[in-house]
Protein backbone atom coordinates (compact mmCIF):
# COMPACT_ATOMS: atom_id res chain seq x y z
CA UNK A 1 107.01 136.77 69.54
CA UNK A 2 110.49 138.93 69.25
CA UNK A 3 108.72 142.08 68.83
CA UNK A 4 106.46 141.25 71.69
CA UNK A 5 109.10 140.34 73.96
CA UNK A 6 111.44 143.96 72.99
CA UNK A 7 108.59 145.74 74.05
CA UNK A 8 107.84 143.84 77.59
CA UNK A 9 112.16 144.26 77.56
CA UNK A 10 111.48 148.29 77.15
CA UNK A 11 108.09 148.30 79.67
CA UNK A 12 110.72 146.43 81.85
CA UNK A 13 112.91 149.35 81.56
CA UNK A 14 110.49 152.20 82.27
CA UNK A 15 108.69 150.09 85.55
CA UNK A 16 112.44 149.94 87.04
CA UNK A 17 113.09 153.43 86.37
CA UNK A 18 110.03 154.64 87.36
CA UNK A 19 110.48 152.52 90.57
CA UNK A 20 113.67 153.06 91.27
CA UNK A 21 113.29 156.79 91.30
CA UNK A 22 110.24 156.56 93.46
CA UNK A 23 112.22 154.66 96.32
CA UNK A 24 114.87 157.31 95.57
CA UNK A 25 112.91 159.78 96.88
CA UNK A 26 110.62 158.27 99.37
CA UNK A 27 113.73 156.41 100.82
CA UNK A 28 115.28 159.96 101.36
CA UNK A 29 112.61 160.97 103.10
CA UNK A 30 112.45 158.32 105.57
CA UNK A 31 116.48 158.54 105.81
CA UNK A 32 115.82 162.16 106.99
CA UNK A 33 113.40 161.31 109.50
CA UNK A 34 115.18 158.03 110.60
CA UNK A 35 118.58 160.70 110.82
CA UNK A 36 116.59 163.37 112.64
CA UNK A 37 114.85 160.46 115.62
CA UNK A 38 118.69 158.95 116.09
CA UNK A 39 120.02 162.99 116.51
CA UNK A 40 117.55 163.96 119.25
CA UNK A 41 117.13 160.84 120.61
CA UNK A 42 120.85 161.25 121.57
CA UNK A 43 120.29 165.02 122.75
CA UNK A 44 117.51 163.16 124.89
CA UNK A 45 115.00 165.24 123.71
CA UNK A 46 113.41 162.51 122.71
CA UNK A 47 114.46 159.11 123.52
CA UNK A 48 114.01 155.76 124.93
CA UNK A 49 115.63 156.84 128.49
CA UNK A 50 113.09 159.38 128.76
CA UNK A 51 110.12 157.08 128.82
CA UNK A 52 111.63 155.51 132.03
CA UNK A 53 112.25 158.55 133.90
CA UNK A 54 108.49 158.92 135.06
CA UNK A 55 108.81 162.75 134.33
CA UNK A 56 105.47 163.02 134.54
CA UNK A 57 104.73 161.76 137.92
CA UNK A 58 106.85 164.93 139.24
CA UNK A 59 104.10 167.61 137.97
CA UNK A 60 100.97 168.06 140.43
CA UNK A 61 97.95 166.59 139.90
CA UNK A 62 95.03 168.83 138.90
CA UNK A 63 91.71 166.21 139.79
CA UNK A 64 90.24 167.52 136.71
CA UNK A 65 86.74 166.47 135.30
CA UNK A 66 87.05 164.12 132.60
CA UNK A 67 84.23 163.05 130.17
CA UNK A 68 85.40 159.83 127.79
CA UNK A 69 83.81 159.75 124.41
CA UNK A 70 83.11 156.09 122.57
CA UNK A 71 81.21 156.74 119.26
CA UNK A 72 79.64 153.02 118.64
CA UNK A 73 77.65 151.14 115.56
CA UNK A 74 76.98 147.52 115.98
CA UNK A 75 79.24 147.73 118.84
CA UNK A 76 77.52 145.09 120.67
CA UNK A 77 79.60 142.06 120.90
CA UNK A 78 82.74 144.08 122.30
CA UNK A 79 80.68 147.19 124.07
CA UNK A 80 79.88 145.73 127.55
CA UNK A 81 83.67 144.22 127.46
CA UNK A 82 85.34 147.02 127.19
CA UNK A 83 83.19 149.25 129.28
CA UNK A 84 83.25 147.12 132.50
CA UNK A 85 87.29 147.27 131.79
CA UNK A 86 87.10 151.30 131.27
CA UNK A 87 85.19 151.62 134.52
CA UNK A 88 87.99 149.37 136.94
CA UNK A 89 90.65 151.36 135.18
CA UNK A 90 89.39 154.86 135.86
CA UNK A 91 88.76 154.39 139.20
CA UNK A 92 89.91 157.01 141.81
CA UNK A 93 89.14 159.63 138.95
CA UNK A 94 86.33 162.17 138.27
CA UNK A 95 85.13 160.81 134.84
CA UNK A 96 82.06 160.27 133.06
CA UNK A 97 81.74 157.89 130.37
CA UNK A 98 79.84 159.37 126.85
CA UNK A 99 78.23 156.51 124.59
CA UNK A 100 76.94 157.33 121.46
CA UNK A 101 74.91 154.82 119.73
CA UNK A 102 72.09 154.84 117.22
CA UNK A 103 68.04 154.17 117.20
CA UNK A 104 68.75 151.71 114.48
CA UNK A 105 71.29 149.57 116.35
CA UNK A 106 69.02 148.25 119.22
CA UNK A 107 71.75 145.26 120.31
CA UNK A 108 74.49 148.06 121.58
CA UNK A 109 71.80 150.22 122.83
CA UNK A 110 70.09 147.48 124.89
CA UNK A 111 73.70 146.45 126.10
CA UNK A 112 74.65 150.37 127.23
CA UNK A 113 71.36 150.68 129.39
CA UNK A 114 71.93 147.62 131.20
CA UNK A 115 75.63 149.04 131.79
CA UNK A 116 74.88 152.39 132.50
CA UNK A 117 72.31 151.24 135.65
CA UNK A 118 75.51 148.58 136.75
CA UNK A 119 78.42 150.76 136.55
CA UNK A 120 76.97 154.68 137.32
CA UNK A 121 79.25 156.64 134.84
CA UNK A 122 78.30 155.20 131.74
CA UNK A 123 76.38 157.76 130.02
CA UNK A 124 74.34 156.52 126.60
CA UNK A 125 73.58 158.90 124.03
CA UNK A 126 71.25 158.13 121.24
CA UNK A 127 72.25 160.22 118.36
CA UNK A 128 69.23 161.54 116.27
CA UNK A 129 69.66 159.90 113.19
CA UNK A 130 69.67 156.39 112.15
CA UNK A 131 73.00 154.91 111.59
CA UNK A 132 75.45 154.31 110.30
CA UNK A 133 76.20 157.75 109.43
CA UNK A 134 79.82 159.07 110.18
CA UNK A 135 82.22 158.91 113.22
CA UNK A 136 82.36 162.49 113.77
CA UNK A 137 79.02 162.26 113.25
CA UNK A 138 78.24 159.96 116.35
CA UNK A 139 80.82 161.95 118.01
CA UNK A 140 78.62 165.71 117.56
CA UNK A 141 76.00 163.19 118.95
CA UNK A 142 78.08 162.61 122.14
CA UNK A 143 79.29 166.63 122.50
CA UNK A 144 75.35 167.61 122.50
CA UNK A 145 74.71 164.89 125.17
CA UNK A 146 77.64 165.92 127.62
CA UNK A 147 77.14 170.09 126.93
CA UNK A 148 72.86 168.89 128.06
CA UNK A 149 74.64 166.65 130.47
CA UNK A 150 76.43 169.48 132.03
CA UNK A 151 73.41 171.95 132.54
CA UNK A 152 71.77 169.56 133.70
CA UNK A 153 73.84 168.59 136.84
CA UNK A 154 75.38 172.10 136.84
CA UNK A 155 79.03 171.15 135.88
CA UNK A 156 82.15 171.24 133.15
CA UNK A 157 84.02 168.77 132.17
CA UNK A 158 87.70 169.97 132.14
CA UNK A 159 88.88 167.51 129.20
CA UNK A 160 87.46 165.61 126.48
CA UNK A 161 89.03 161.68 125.85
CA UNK A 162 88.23 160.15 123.01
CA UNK A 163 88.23 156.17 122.70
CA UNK A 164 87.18 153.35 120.45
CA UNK A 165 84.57 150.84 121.36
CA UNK A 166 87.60 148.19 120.88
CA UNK A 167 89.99 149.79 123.20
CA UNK A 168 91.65 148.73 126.51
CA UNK A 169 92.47 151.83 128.69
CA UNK A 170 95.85 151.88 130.37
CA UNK A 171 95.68 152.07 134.45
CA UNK A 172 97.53 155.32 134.76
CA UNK A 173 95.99 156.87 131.65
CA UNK A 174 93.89 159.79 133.71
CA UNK A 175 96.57 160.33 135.74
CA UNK A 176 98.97 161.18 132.97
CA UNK A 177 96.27 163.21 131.49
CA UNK A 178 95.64 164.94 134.77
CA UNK A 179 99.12 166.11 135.20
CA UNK A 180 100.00 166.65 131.52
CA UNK A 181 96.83 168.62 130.18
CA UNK A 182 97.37 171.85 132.34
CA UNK A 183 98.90 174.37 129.88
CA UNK A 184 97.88 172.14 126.80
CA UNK A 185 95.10 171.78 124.56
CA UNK A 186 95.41 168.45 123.40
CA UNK A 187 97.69 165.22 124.28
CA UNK A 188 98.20 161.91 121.92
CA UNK A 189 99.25 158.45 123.71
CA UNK A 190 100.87 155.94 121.31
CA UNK A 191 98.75 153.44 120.26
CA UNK A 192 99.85 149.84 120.47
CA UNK A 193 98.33 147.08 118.48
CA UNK A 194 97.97 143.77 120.32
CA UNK A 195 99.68 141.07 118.89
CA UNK A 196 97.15 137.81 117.27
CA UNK A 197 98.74 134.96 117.26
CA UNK A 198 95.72 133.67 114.88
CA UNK A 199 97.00 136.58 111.93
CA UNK A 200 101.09 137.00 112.14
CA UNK A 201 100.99 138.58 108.60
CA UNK A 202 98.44 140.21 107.99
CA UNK A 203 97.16 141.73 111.88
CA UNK A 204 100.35 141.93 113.29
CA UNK A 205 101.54 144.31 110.33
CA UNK A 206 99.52 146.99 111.98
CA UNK A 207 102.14 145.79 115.05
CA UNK A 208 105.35 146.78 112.40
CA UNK A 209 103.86 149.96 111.43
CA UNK A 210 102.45 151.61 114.60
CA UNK A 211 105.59 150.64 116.80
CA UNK A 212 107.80 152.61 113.78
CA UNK A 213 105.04 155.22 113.51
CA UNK A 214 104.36 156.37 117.08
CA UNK A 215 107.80 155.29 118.20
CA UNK A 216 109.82 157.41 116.37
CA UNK A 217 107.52 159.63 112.98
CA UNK A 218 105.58 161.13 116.06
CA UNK A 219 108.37 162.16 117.78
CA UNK A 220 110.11 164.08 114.99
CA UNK A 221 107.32 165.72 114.47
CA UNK A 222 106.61 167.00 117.72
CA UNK A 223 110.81 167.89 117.48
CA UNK A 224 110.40 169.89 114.41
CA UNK A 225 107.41 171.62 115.96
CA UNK A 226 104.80 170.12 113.37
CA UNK A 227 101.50 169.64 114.98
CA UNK A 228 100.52 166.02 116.07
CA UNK A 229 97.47 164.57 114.27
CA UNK A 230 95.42 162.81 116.78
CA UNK A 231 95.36 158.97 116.55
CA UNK A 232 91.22 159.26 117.61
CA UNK A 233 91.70 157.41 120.06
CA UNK A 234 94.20 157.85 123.64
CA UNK A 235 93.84 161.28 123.27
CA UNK A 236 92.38 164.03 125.17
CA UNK A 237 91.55 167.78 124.36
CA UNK A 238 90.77 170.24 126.68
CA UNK A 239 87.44 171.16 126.65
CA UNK A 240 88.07 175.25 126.07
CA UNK A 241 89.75 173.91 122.80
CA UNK A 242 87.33 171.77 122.15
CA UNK A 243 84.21 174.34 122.12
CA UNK A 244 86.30 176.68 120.52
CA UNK A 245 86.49 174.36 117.35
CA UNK A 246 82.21 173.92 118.16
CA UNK A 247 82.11 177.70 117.86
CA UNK A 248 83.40 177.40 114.27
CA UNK A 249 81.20 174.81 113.03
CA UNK A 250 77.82 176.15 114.32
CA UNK A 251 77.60 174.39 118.37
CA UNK A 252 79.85 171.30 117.07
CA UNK A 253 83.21 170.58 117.00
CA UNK A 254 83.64 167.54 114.65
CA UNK A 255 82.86 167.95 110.95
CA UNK A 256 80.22 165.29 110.11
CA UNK A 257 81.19 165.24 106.31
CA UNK A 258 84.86 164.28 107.38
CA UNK A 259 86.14 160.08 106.67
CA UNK A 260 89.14 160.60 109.36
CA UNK A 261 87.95 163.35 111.99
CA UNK A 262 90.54 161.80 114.40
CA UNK A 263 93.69 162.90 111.96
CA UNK A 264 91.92 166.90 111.36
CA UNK A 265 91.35 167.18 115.26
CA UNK A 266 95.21 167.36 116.32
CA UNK A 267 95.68 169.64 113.04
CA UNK A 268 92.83 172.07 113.29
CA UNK A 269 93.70 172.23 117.33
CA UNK A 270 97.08 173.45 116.01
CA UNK A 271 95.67 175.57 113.87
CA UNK A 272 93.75 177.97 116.03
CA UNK A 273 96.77 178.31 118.17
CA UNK A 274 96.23 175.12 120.53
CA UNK A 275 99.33 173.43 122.09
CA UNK A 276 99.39 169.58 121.63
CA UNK A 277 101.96 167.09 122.56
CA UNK A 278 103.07 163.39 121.40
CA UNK A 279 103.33 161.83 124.99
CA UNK A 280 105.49 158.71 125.48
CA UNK A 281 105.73 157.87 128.58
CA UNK A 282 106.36 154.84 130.94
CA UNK A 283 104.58 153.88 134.50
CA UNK A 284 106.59 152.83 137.09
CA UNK A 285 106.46 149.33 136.24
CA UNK A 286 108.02 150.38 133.11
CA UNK A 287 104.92 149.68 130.50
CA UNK A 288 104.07 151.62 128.24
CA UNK A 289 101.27 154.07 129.08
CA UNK A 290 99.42 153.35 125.21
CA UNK A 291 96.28 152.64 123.89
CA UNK A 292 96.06 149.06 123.02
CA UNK A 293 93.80 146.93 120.70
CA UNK A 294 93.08 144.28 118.01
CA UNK A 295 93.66 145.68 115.09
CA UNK A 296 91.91 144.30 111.78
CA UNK A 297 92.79 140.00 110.59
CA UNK A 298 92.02 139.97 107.62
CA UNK A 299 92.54 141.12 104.15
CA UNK A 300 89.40 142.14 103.48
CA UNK A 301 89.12 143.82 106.60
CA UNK A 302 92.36 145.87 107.04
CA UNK A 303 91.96 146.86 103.17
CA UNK A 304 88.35 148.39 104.06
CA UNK A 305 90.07 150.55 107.31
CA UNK A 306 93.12 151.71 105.32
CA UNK A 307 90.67 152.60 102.75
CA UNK A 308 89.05 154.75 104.74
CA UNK A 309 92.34 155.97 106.17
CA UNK A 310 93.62 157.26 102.55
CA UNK A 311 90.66 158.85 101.34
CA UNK A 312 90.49 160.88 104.61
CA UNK A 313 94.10 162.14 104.92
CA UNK A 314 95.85 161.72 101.31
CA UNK A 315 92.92 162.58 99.35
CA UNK A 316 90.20 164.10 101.04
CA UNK A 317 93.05 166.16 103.66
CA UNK A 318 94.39 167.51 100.96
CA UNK A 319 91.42 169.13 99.69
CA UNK A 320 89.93 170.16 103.38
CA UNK A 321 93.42 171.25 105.51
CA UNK A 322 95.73 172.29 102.02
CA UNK A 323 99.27 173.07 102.52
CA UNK A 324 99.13 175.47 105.38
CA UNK A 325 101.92 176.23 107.96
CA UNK A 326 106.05 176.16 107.85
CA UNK A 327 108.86 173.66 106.02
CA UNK A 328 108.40 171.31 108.83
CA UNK A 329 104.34 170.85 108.84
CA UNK A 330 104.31 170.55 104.75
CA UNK A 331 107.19 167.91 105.20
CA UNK A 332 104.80 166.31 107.23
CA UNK A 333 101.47 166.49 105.50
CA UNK A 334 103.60 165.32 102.09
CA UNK A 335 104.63 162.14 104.10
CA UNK A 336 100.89 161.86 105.13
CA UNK A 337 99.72 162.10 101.87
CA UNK A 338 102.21 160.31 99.78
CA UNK A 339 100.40 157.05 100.17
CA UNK A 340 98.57 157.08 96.72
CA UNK A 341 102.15 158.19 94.97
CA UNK A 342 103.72 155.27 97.39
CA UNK A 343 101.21 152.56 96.07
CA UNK A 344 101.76 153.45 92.49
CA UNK A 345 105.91 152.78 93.29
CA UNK A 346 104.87 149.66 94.47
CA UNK A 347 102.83 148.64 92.19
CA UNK A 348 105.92 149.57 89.10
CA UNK A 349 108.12 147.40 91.32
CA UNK A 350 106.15 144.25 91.51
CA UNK A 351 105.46 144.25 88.28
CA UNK A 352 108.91 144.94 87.02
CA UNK A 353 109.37 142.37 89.37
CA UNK A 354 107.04 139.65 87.89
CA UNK A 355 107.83 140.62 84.03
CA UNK A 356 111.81 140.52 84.70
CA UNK A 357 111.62 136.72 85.87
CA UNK A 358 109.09 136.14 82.79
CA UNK A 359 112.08 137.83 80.88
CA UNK A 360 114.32 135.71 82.36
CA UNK A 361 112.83 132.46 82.23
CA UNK A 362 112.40 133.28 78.27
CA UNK A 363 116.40 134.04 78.10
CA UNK A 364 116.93 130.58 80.04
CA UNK A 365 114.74 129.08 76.95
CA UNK A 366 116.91 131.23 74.51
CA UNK A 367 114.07 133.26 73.24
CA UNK A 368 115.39 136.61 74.76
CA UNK A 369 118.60 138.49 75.60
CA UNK A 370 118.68 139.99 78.74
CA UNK A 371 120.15 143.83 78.02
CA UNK A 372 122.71 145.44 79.81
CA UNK A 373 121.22 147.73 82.63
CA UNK A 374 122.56 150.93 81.78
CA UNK A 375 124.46 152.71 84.60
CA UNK A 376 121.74 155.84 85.87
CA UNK A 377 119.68 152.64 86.55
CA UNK A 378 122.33 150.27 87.74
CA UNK A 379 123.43 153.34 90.44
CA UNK A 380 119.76 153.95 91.31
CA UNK A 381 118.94 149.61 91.87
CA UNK A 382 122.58 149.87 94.01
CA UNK A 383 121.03 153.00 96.46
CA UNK A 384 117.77 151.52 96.36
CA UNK A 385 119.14 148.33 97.65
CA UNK A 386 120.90 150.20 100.66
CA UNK A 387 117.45 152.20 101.64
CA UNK A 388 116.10 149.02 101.58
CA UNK A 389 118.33 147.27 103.78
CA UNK A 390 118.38 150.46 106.24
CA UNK A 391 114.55 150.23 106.54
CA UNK A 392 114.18 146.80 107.03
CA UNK A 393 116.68 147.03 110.07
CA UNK A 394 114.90 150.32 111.15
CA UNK A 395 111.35 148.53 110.98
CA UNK A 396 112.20 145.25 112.53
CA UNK A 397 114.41 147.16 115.48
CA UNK A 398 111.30 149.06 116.40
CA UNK A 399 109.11 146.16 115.94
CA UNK A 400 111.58 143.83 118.49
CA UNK A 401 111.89 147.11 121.05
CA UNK A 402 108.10 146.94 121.37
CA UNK A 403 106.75 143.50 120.75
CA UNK A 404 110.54 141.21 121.19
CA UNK A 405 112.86 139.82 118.87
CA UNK A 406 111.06 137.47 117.72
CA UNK A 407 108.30 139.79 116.19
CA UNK A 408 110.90 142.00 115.44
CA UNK A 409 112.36 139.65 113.26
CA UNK A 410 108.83 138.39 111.44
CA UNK A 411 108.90 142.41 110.49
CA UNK A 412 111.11 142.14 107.63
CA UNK A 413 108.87 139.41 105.46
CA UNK A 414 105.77 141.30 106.89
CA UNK A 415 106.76 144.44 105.13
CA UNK A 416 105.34 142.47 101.98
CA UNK A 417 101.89 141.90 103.18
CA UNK A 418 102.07 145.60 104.31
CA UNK A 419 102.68 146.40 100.65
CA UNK A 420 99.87 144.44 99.34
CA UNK A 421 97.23 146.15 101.40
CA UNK A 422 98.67 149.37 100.94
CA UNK A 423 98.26 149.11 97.16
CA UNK A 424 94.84 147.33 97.34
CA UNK A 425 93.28 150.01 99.67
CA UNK A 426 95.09 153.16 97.47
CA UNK A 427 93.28 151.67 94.41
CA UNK A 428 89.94 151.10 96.17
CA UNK A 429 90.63 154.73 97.98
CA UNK A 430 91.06 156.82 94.21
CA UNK A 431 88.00 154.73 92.95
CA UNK A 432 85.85 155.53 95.75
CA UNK A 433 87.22 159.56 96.33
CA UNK A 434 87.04 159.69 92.32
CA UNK A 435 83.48 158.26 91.33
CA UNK A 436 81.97 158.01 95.17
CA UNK A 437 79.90 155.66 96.24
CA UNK A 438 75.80 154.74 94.53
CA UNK A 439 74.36 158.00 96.57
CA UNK A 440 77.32 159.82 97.31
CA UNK A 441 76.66 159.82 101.11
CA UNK A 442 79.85 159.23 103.43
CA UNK A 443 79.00 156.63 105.93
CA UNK A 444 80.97 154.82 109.02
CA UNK A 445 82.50 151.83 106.80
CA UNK A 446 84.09 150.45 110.46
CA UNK A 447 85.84 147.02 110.40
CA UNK A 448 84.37 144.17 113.10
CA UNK A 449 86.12 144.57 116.46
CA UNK A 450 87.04 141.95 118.99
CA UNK A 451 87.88 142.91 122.60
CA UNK A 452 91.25 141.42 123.98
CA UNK A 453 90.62 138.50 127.27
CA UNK A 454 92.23 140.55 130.09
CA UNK A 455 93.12 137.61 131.66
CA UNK A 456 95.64 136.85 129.20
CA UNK A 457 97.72 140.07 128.64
């Protein structure tokens, strides 16, 4: 029993190292950015006062031709929903609405014919292949339907905006893209999780970490001059851009083999020389002009999407978009892909966690001496303890600024359940990027959506 306890006492030792430099370093790193938001927010390059200013109702509008992509699989019970919402919202606009579903998924395509007679712009595109296949996929599907679309009716769409099937389109959306896209190639909305009051801890973590995400990581990068992943959804490309990156890829501009398409889009836009923005902006009654949605309830569920969400950027990105570009975009695409390195922290720190109170509870019983922590470790726990602290503040401030106090406040404990599904989805993410799946095909593993009542936000 005493040699079995020294060794958990020297495992114990190595897990708090281990952990403590990991935080070390990723706590740095978020200092920086955190240190970098707070400098040009007070420049006002980037801040809060901006969003109110309306800047962007002073440039002219442009009427551009806008054609809205939805990829969809087994779309059906939130389809109709949040078309019929899409339609009211875009109205006074030149837009077509691009569905893609497939031959396999009758439901949804039953659903988008009966829409597309009500509402006129709805345009449903069966994609050739039974689904579900991949999201860029469904969205090549789409592009070949609106190119046939356009030589058919002997037009071109000006933009591109891509949405998901689960989405509720802000009012003043088109105009912002109207005004904005001129002289761009792509622009990114925030995208705002709506709150459940049914899943505080484990839905409404998606809350903590988009507010923190797109209210302050996307702004530094767009400060540092990094290019701005796209989101895949509240974004919209210009359409010269867009066939450009079709040109590459043989008449298609998504690559069908790719898990997160959305994230490669802003990237490879940048890439060829495209100039994308991070727009935060406010309407005049002072909302924010966002993407909003229900975002995954469940364990099972939200472990699936961020899943999907590692493999595509911290595994599979690194193998498809490398280390290209300056300081600032390999700062960047570190961050982005430190999630596996991130997990494996946490995981050192719970269990250093767990085995020092198993430690302890055996030095209550007078079976084991605690040691003395020696001081590199003591100074490391100390720092540690002040990133932590900092975070937490940092987290639940932008948590409160978007959601209220009161959210804001649930933040903190939340950051736990965050935690837990970010080191259940890294394992499941190196298992599945290591070994693959029974045929090795890359399929849409989408979560089950639910579409907000409008009558309640």
């Amino acid at each position: 029993m005493d040699a079995l306890l020294l060794l958990a006492g020297g495992l114990l030792h190595e897990l708090m190292l281990f952990a403590a430099i990991g935080f070390v370093i990723g706590g740095a790193s978020d200092l920086a950015i955190d240190l970098i938001w707070i400098g040009t927010a007070l420049r006002a390059k980037i801040s809060l006062r901006q969003e109110s200013a309306h800047c962007w109702k002073r440039k002219p509008a442009t009427h551009s031709k806008f054609a809205i992509f939805v990829p969809a699989w087994d779309e059906s019970a939130v389809i109709e929903a949040m078309l019929d919402h899409s339609i009211e919202k875009v109205t006074g606009h030149d837009v077509d609405i691009f569905v893609g579903y497939y031959p396999n998924d009758r439901k949804t395509g039953d659903i988008l014919k009966r829409v597309a007679v009500r509402g006129g712009r709805v345009v449903p595109v069966r994609a050739p292949r039974p689904g579900p296949t991949t999201k860029a996929d469904c969205l090549n599907a789409i592009w070949r339907g609106m190119v046939e679309a356009e030589s058919d009716k002997g037009y071109r769409f000006d933009a591109i905006i891509l949405h998901d099937a689960e989405d509720l389109i802000h009012a003043s959306e088109l105009a912002l893209y109207d005004r904005l896209l001129p002289g761009l190639d792509f622009v990114q909305l925030p995208v705002l999780p709506l709150p459940d009051p049914h899943s505080r801890w484990i839905g409404n973590s998606y809350c903590d970490e988009f507010a923190e995400a797109h209210g302050k990581a996307m702004t530094v990068r767009q400060s540092l001059g990094a290019a701005i992943p796209s989101a895949g959804t509240g974004c919209a490309i210009s359409r010269k851009a867009l066939a450009g990156l079709a040109e590459q890829r043989g008449g298609v501009p998504f690559d069908a083999d790719s898990l997160t398409e959305d994230y490669e889009l802003g990237l490879r836009i940048a890439e060829a020389g495209g100039k994308g923005i991070f727009a935060r902006c406010r309407d005049e009654d002072g909302s924010l002009i966002a993407v909003r949605s229900h975002f995954p309830s469940k364990l099972g569920t939200a472990v699936r999407q961020k899943t999907r969400w590692i493999m595509g950027i911290a595994l599979s990105g690194w193998d498809r978009l490398g280390w290209r570009g300056g300081w600032a975009e390999r700062w960047m695409r570190l961050r982005d892909r430190g999630t596996i390195l991130a997990a494996m922290v946490l995981f050192a720190a719970y269990a250093a966690l767990a085995l020092a109170a198993l430690l302890g509870a055996a030095a209550l019983l007078g079976h084991y001496e605690m040691p003395e922590i020696d001081p590199l470790l003591r100074v490391l726990l100390w720092i540690n303890f002040g990133l932590l602290i900092w975070r937490l503040l940092m987290r639940a401030g932008f948590t409160a600024h978007a959601y209220g106090w009161r959210e804001g406040l649930r933040a903190i404990p939340r950051t736990i359940t965050s935690n837990i599904v970010a080191m259940m989805a890294a394992r499941r993410a190196t298992g599945r990027y290591l070994f693959g799946g029974s045929d090795g095909a890359k399929r849409w593993e989408k979560t089950h959506h639910v579409f907000p009542d409008t009558t309640l936000l």
